[in-house]
N, C-alpha and C. Protein backbone atom coordinates (compact mmCIF):
# COMPACT_ATOMS: atom_id res chain seq x y z
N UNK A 1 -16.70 -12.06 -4.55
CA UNK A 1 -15.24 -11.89 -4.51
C UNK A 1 -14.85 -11.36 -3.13
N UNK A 2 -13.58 -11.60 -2.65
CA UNK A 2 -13.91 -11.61 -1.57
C UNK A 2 -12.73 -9.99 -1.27
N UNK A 3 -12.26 -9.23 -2.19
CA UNK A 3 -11.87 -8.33 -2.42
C UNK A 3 -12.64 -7.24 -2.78
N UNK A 4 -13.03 -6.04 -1.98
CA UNK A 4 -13.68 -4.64 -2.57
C UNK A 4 -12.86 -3.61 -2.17
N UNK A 5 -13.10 -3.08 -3.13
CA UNK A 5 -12.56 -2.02 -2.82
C UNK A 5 -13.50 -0.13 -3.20
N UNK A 6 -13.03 0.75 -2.56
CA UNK A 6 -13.53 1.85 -2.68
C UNK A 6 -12.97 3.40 -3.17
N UNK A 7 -13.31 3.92 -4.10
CA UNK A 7 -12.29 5.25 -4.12
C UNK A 7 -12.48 6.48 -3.60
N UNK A 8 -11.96 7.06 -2.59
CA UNK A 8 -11.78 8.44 -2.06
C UNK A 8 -10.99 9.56 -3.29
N UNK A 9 -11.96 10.00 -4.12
CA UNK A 9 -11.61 10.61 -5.36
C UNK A 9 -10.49 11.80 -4.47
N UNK A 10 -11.28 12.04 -3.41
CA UNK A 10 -10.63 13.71 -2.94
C UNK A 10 -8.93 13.50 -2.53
N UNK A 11 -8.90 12.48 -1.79
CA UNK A 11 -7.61 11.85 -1.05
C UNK A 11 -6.76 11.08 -2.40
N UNK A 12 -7.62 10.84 -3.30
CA UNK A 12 -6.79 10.23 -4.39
C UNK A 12 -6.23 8.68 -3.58
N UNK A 13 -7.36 8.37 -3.28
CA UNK A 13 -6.75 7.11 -2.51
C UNK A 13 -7.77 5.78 -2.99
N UNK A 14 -7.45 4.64 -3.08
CA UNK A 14 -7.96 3.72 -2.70
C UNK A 14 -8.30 2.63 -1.88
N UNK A 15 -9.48 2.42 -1.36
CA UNK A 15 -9.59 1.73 -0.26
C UNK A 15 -9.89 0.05 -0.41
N UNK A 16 -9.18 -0.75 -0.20
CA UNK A 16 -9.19 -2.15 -0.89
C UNK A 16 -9.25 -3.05 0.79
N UNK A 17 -10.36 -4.02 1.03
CA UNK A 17 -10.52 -4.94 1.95
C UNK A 17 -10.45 -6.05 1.46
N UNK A 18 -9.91 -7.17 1.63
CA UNK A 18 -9.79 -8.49 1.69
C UNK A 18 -10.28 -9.01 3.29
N UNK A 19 -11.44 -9.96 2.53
CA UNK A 19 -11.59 -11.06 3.83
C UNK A 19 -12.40 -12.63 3.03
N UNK A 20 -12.19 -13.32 3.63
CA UNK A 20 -12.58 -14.66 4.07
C UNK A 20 -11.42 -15.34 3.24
N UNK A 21 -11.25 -16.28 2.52
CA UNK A 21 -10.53 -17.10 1.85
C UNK A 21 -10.00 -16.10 0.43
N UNK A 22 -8.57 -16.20 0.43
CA UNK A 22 -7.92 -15.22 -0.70
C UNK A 22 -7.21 -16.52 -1.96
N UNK A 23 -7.71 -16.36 -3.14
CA UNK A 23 -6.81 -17.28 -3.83
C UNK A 23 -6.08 -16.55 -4.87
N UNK A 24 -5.10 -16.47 -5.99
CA UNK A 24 -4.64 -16.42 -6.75
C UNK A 24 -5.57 -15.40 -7.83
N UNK A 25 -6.32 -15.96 -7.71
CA UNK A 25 -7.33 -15.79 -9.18
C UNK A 25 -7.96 -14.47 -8.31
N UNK A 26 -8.57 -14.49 -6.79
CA UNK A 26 -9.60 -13.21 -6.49
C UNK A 26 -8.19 -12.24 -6.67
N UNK A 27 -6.79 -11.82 -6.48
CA UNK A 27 -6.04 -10.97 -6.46
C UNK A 27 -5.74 -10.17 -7.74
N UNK A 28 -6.02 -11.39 -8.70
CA UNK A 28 -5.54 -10.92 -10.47
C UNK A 28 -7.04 -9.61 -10.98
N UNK A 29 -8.14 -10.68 -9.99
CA UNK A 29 -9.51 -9.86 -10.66
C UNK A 29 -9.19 -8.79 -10.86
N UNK A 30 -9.02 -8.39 -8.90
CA UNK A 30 -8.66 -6.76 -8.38
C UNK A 30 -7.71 -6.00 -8.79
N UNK A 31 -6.72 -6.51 -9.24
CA UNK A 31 -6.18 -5.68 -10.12
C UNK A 31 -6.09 -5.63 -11.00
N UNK A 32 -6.85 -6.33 -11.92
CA UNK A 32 -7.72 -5.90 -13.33
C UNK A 32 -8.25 -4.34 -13.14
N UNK A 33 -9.49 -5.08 -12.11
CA UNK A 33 -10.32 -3.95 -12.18
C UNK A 33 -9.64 -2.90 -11.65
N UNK A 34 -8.63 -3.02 -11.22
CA UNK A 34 -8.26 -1.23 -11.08
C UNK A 34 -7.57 -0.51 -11.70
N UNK A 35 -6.88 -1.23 -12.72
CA UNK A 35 -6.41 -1.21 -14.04
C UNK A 35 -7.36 -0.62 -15.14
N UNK A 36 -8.61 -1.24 -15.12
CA UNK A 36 -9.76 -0.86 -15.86
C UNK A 36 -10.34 -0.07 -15.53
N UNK A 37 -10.38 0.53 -14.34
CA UNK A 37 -11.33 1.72 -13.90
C UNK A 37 -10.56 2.89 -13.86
N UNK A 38 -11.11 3.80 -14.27
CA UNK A 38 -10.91 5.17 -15.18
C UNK A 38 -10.49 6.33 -14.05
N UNK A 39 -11.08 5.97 -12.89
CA UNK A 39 -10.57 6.77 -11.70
C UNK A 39 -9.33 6.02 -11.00
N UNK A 40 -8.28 5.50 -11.14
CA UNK A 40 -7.24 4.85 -11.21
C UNK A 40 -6.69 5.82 -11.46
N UNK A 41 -5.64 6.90 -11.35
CA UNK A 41 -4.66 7.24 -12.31
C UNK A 41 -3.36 6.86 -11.59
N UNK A 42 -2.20 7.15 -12.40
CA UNK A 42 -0.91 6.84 -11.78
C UNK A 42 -0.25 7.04 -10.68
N UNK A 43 -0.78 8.40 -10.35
CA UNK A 43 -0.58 8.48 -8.81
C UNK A 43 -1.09 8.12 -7.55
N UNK A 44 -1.98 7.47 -8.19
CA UNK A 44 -2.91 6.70 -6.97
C UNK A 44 -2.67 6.25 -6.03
N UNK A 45 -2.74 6.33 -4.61
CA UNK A 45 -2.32 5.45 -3.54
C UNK A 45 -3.39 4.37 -2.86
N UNK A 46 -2.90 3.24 -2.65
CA UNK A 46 -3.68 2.45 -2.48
C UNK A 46 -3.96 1.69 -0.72
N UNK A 47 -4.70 1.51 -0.10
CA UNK A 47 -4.71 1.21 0.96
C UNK A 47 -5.35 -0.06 1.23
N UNK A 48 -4.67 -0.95 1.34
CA UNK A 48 -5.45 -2.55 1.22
C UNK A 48 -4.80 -3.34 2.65
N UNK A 49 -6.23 -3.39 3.30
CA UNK A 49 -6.61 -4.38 4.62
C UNK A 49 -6.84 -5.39 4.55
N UNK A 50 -6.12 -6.54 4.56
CA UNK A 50 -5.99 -7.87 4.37
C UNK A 50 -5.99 -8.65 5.68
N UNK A 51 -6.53 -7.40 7.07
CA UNK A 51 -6.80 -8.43 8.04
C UNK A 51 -7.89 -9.10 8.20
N UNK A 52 -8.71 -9.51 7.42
CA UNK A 52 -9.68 -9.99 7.62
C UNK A 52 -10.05 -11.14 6.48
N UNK A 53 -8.80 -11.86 6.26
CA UNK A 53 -8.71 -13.00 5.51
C UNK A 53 -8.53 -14.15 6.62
N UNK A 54 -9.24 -14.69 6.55
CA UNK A 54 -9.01 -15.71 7.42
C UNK A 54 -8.33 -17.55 6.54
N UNK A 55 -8.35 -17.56 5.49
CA UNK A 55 -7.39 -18.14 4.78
C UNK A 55 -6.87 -17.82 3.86
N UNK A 56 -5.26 -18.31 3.18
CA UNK A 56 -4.72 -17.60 2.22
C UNK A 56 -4.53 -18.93 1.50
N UNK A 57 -4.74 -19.06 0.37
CA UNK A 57 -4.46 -19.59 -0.79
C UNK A 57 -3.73 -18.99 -1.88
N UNK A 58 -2.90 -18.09 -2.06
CA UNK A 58 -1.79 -17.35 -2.54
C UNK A 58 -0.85 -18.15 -2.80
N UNK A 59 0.10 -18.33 -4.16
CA UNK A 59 0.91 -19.36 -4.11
C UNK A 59 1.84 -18.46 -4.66
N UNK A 60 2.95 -19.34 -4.85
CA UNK A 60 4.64 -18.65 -4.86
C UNK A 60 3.87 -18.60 -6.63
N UNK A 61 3.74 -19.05 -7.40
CA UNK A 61 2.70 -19.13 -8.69
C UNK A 61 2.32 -17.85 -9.19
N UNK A 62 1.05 -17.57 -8.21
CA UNK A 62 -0.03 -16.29 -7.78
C UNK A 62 1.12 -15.10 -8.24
N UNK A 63 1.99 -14.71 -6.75
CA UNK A 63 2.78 -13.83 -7.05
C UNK A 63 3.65 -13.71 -8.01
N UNK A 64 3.74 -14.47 -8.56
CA UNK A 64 4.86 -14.47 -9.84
C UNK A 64 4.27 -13.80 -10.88
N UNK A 65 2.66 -14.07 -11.36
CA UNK A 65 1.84 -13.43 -11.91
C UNK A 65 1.88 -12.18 -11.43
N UNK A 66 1.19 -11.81 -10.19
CA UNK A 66 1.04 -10.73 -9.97
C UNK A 66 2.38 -9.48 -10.31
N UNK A 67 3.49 -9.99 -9.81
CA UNK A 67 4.85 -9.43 -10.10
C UNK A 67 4.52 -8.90 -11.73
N UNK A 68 4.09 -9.69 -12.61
CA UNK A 68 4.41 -9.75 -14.35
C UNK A 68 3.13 -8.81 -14.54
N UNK A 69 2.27 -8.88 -13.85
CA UNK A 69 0.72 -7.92 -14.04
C UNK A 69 1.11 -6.16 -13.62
N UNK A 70 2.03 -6.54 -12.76
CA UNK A 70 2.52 -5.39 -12.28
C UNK A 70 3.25 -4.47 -13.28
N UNK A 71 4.61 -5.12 -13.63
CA UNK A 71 5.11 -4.89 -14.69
C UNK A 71 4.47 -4.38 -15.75
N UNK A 72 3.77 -5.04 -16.52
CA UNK A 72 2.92 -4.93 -17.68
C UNK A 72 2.13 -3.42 -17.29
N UNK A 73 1.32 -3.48 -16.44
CA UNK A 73 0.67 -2.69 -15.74
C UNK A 73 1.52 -1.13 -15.87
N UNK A 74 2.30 -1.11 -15.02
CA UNK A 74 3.69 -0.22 -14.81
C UNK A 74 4.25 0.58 -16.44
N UNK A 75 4.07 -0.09 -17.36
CA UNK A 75 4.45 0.63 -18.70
C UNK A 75 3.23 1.40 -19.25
N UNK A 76 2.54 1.29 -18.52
CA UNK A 76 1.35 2.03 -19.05
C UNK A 76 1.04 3.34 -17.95
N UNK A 77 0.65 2.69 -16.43
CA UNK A 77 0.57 3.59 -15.52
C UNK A 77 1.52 4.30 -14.63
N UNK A 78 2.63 3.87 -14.33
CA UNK A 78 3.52 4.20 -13.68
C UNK A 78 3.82 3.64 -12.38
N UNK A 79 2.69 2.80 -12.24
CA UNK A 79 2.54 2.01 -10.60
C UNK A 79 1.79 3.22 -10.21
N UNK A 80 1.98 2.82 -8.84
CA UNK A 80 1.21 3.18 -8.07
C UNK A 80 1.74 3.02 -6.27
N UNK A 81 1.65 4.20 -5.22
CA UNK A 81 1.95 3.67 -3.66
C UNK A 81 0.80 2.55 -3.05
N UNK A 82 1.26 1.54 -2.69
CA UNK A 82 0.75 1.13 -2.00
C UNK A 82 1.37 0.25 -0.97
N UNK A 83 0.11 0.15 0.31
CA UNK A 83 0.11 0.06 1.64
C UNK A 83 -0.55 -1.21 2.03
N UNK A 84 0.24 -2.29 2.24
CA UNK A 84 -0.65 -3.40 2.66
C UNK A 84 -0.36 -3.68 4.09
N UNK A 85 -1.93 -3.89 4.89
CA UNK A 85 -1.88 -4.09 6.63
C UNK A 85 -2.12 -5.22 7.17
N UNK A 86 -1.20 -6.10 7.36
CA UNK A 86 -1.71 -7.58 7.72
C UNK A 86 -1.24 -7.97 9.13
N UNK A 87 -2.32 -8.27 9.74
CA UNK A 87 -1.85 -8.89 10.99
C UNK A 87 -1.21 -10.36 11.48
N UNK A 88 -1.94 -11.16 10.35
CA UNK A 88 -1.26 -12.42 10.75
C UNK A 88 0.24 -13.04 10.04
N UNK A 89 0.28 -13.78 10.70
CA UNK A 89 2.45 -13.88 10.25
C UNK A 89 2.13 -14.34 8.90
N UNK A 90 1.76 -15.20 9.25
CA UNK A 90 1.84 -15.97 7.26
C UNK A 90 1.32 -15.29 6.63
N UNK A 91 0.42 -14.20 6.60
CA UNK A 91 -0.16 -13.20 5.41
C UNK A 91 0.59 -11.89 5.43
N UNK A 92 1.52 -11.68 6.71
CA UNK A 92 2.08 -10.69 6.78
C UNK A 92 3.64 -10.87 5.74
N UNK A 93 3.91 -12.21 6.15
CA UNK A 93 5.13 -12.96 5.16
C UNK A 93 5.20 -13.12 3.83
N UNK A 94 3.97 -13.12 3.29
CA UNK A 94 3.57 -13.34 1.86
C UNK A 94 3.69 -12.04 1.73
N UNK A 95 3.28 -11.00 2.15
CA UNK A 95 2.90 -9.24 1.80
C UNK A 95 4.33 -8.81 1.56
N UNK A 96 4.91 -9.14 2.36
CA UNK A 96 6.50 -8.96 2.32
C UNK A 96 7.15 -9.55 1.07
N UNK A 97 7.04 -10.78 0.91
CA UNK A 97 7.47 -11.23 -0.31
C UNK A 97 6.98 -10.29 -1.41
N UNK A 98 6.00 -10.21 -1.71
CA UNK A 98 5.37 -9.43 -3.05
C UNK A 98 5.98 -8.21 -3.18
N UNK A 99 6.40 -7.51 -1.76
CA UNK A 99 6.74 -6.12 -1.59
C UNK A 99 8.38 -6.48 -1.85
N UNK A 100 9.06 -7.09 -2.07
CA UNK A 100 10.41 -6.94 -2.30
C UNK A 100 10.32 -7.78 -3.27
N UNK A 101 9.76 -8.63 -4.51
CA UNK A 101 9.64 -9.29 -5.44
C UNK A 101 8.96 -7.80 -6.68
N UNK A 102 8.19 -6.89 -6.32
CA UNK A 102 7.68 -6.18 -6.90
C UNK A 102 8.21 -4.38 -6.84
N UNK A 103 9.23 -4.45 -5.92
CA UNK A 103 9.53 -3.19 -5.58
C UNK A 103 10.51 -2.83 -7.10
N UNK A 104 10.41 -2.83 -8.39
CA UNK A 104 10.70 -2.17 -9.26
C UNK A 104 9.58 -1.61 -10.29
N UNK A 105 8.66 -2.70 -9.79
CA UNK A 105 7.07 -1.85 -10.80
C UNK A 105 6.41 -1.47 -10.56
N UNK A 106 6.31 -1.54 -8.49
CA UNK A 106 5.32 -0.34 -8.08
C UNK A 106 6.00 0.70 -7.75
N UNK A 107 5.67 2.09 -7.98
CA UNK A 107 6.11 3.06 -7.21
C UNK A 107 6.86 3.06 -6.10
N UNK A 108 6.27 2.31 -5.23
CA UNK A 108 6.29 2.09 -3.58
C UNK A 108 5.67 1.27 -2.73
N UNK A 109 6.00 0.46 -2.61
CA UNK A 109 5.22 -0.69 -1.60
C UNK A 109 5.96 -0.85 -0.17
N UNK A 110 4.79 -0.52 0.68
CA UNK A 110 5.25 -1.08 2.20
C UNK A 110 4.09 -1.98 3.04
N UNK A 111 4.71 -2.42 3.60
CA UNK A 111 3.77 -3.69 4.69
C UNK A 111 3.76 -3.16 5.86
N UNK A 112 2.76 -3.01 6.66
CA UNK A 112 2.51 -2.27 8.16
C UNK A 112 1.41 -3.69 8.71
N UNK A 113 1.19 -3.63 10.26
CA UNK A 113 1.01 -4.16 10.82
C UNK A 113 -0.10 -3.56 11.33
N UNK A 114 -0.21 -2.28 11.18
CA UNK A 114 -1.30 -1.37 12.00
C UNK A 114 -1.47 -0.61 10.94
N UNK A 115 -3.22 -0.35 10.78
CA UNK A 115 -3.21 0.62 9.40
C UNK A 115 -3.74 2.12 10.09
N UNK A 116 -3.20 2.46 11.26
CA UNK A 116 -3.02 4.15 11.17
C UNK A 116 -1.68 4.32 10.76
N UNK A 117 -1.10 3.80 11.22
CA UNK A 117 0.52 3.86 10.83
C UNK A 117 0.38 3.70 9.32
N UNK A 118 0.09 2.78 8.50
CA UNK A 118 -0.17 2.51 7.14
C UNK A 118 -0.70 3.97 6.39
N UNK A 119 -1.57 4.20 7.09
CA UNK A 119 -2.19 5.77 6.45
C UNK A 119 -1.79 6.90 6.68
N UNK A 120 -1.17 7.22 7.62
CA UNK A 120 -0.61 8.30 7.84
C UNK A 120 0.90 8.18 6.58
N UNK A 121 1.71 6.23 6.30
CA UNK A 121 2.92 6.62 5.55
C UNK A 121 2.29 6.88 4.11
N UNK A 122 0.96 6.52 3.92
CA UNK A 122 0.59 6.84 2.61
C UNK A 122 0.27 8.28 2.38
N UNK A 123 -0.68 8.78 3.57
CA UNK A 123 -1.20 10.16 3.22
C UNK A 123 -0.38 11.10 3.69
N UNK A 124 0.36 11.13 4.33
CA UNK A 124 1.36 11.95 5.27
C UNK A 124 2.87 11.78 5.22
N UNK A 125 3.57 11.21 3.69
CA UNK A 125 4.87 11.15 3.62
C UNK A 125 5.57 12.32 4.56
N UNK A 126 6.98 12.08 4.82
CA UNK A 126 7.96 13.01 5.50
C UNK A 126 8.22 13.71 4.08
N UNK A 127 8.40 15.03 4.80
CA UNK A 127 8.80 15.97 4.16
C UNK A 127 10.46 15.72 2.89
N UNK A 128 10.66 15.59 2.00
CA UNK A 128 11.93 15.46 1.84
C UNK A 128 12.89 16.77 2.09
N UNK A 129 14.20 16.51 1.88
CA UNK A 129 15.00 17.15 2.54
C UNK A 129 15.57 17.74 1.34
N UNK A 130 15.79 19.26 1.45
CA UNK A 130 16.26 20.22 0.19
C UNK A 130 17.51 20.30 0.14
């Protein structure tokens, strides 16, 4: 699969890489399995590097699913932040889509271009204002 990912129990974070060819079906796995795994909880933030896909097979389809997995997902866990870092336009364009197609069942979704910037908005929110 061409998706792994890793958990930083302490940071409460997850670390998710994508590379070589991405289809429909490897995206649903991964978020099965993180759905299914027990160190998941609702507050989880997620950090997924998708520069290292060198083809995307993702269809307007794919995300529509994913959107409804989300959802489904979301009545149980609450979502979840997550941070997707893509460098190339067309995978950066798709990330975007998902992130404003899905921005009512995740917590928080943003698309960065650079993943220090990505990690610092995950691990290092601004302070809110009293």
């Amino acid at each position: 699969m061409p998706i792994n990912y890793t958990i930083d129990e302490e940071r409460n974070l997850v670390l998710t890489v994508a590379s070589g060819t991405l289809y429909d079906a490897d995206v649903m796995q991964h978020k099965a399995a993180l759905r299914d795994d027990p160190r998941v909880t609702p507050d989880i933030k997620e950090l997924s590097d998708v520069r290292g896909i060198e083809q995307l097979d993702v269809t307007e389809t794919g995300i529509r699913q994913m959107i409804r997995f989300d959802r489904d997902a979301a009545a149980s866990t609450g979502g979840h932040t997550l941070a997707i870092v893509a460098t190339e336009d067309i995978i950066f364009g798709m990330a975007r889509m998902y992130e404003m197609l899905t921005e009512q069942n995740v917590r928080s979704v943003q698309v960065f271009r650079d993943i220090d910037e990505a990690t610092r908005w995950l691990l290092d929110p601004p302070e809110e204002e009293l």
